[in-house]
N, C-alpha and C. Protein backbone atom coordinates (compact mmCIF):
# COMPACT_ATOMS: atom_id res chain seq x y z
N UNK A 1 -12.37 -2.85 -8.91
CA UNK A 1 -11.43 -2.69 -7.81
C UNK A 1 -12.18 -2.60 -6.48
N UNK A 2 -13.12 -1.78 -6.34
CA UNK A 2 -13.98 -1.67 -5.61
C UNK A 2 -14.82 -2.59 -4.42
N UNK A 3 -15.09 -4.08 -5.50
CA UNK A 3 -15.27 -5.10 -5.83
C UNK A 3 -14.40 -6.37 -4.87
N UNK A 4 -13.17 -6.17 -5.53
CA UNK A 4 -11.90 -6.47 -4.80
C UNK A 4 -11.73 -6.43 -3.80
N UNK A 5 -11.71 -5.16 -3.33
CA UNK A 5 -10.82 -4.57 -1.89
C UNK A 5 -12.61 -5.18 -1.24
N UNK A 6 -13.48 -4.61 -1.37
CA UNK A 6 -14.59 -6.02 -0.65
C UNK A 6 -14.55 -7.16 0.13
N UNK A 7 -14.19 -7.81 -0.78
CA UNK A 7 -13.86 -8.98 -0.72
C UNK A 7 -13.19 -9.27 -0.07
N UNK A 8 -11.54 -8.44 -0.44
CA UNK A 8 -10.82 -9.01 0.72
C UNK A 8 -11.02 -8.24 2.26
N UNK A 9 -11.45 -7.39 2.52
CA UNK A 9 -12.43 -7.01 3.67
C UNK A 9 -12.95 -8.04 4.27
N UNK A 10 -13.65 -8.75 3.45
CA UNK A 10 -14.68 -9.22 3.81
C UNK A 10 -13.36 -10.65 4.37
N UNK A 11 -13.10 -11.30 3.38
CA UNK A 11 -12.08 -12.33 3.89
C UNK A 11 -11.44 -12.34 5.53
N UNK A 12 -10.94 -10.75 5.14
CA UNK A 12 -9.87 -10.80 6.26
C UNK A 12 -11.01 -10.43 7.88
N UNK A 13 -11.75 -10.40 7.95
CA UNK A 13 -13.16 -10.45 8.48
C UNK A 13 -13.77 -11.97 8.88
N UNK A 14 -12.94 -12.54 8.30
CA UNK A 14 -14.00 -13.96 8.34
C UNK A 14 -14.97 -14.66 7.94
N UNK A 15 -15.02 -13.65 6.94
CA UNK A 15 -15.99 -13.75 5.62
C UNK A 15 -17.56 -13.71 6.96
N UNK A 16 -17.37 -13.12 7.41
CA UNK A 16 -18.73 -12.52 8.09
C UNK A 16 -19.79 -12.09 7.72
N UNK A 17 -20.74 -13.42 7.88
CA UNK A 17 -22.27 -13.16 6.79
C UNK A 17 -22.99 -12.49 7.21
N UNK A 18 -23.25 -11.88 8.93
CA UNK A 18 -23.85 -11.41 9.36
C UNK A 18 -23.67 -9.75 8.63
N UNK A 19 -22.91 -9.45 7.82
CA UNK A 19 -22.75 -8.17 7.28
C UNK A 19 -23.36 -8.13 5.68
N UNK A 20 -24.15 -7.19 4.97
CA UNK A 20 -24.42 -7.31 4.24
C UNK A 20 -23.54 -7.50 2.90
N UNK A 21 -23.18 -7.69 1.57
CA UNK A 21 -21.95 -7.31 0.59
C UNK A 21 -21.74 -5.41 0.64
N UNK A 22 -22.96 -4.99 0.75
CA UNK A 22 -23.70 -3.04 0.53
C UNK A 22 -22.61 -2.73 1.52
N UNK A 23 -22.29 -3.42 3.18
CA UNK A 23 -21.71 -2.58 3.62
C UNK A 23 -19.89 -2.99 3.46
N UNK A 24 -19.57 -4.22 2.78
CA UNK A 24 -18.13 -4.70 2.53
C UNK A 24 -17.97 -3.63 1.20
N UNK A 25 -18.94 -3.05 0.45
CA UNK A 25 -18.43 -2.43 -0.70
C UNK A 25 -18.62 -0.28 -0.08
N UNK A 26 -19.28 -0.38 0.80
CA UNK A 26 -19.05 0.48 1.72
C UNK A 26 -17.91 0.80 2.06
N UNK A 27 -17.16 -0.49 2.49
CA UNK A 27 -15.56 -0.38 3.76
C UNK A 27 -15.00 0.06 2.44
N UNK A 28 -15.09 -0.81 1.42
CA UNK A 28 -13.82 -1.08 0.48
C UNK A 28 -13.43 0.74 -0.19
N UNK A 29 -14.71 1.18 -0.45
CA UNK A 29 -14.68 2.10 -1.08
C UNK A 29 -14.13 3.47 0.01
N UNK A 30 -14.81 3.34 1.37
CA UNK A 30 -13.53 4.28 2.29
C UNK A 30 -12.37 4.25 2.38
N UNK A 31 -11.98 2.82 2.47
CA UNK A 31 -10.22 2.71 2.14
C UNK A 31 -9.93 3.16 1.31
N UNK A 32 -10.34 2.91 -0.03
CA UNK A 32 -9.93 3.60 -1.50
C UNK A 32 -9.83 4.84 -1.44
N UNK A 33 -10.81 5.41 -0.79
CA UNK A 33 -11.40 6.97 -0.91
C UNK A 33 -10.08 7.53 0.03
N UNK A 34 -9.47 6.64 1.22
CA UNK A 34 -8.60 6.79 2.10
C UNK A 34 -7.12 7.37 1.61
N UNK A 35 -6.38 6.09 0.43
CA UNK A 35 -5.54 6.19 0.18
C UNK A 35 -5.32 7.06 -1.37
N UNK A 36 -6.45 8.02 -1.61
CA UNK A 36 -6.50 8.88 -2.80
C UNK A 36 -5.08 9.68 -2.33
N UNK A 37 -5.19 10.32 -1.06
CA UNK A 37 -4.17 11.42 -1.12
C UNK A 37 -2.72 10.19 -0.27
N UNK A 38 -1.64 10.67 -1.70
CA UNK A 38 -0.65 9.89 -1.25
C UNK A 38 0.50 10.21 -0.20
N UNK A 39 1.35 9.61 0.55
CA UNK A 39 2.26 10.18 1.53
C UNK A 39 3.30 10.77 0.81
N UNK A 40 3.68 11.77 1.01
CA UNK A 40 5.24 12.08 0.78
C UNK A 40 6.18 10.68 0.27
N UNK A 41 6.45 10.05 0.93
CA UNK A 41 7.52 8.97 0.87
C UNK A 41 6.73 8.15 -0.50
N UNK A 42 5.45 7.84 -0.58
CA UNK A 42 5.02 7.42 -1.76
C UNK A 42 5.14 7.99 -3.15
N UNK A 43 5.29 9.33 -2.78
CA UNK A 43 5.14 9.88 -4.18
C UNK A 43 6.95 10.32 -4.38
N UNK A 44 7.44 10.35 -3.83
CA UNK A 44 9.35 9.63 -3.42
C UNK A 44 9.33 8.45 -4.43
N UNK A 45 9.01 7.47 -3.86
CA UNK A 45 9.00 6.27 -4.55
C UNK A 45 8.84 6.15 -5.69
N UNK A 46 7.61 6.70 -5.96
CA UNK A 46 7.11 6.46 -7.35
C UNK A 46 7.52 7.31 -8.33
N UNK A 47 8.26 8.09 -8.17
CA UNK A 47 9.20 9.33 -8.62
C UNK A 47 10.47 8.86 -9.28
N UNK A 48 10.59 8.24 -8.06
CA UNK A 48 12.15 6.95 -8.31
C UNK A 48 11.78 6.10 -9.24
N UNK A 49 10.96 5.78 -9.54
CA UNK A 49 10.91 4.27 -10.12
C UNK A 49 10.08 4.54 -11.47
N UNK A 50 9.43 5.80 -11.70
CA UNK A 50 8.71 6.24 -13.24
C UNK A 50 10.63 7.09 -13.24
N UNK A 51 11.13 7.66 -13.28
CA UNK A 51 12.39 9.06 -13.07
C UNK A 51 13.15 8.26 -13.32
N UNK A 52 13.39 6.87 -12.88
CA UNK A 52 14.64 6.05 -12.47
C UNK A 52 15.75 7.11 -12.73
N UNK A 53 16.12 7.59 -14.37
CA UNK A 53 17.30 8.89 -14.28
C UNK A 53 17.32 10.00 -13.96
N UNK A 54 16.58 10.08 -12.98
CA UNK A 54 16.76 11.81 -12.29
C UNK A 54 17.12 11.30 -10.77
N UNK A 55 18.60 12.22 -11.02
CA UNK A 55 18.89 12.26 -9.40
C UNK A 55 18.45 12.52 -8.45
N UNK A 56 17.99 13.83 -8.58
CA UNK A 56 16.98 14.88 -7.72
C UNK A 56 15.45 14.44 -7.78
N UNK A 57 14.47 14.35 -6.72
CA UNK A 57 13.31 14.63 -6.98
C UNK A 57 12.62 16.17 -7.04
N UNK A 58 12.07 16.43 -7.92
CA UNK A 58 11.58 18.13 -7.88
C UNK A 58 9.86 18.15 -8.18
N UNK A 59 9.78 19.16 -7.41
CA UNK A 59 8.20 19.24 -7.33
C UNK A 59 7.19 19.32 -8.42
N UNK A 60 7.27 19.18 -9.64
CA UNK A 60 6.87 18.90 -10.76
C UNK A 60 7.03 17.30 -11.27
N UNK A 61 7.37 16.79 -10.82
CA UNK A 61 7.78 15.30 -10.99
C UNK A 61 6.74 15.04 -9.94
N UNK A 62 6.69 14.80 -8.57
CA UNK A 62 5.93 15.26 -7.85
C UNK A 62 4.53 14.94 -8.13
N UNK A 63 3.95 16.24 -8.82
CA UNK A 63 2.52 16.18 -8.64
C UNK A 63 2.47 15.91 -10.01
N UNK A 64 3.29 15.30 -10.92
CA UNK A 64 2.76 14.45 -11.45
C UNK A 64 2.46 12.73 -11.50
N UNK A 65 3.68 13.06 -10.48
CA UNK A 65 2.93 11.56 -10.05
C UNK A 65 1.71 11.07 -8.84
N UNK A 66 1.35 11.99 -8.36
CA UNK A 66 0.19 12.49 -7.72
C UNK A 66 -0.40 12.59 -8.37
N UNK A 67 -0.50 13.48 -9.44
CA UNK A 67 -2.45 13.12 -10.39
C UNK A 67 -2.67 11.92 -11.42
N UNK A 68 -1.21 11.56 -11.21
CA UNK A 68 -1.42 9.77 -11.72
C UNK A 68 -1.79 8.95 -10.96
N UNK A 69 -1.49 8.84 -9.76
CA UNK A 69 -2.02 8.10 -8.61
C UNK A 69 -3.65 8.30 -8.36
N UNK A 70 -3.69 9.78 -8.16
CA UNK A 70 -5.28 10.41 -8.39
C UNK A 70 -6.49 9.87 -9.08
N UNK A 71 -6.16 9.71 -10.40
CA UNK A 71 -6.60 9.63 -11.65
C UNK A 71 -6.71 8.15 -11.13
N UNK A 72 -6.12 7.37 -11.02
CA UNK A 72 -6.11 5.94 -10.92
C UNK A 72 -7.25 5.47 -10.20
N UNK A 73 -7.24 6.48 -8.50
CA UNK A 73 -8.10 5.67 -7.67
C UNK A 73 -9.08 6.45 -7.72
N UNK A 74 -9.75 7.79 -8.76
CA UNK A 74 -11.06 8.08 -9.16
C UNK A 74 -11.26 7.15 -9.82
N UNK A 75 -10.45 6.55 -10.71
CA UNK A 75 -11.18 5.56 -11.80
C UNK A 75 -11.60 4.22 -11.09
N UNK A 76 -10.83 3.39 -9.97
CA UNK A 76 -10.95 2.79 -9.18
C UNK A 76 -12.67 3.09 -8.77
N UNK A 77 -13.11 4.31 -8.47
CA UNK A 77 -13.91 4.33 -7.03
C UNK A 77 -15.45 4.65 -8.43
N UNK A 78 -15.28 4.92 -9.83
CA UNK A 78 -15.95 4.97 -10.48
C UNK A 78 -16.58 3.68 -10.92
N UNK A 79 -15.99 2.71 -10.95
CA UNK A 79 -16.08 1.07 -11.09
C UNK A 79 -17.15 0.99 -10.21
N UNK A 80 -18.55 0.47 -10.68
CA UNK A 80 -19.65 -0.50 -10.14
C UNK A 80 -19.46 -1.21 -9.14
């Protein structure tokens, strides 16, 4: 993933050689490291859509979908 988000860094950049890959896997991995902690409205969302049948969102639903998100982009930022 790591890898990835690089790349497209690097793409949306102009594929700019004057930069090394060390520092596109640099950027990639601050963004990642960026979007670990999720917004309110994200973890809304994703509440809605793992919950689909719960009317209510409640704060146990919540942070579990927060240390799923969590869990995801440690494993993300553990990737080579």
């Amino acid at each position: 993933m790591v890898e990835r988000v690089a790349r497209a860094v690097m793409e949306a950049n102009g594929e700019n050689e004057c930069l090394p890959m060390q520092d596109y896997l640099a950027m990639a991995r601050a963004a990642i490291t960026a979007m670990r902690e999720p917004t309110r409205a994200m973890l809304e969302d994703g509440e809605r859509t793992t919950f689909e049948w719960v009317a209510e969102v409640s704060d146990w639903q919540l942070q579990n979908i927060k240390e799923g998100w969590q869990a995801m982009i440690d494993k993300a930022l553990e990737e080579p």
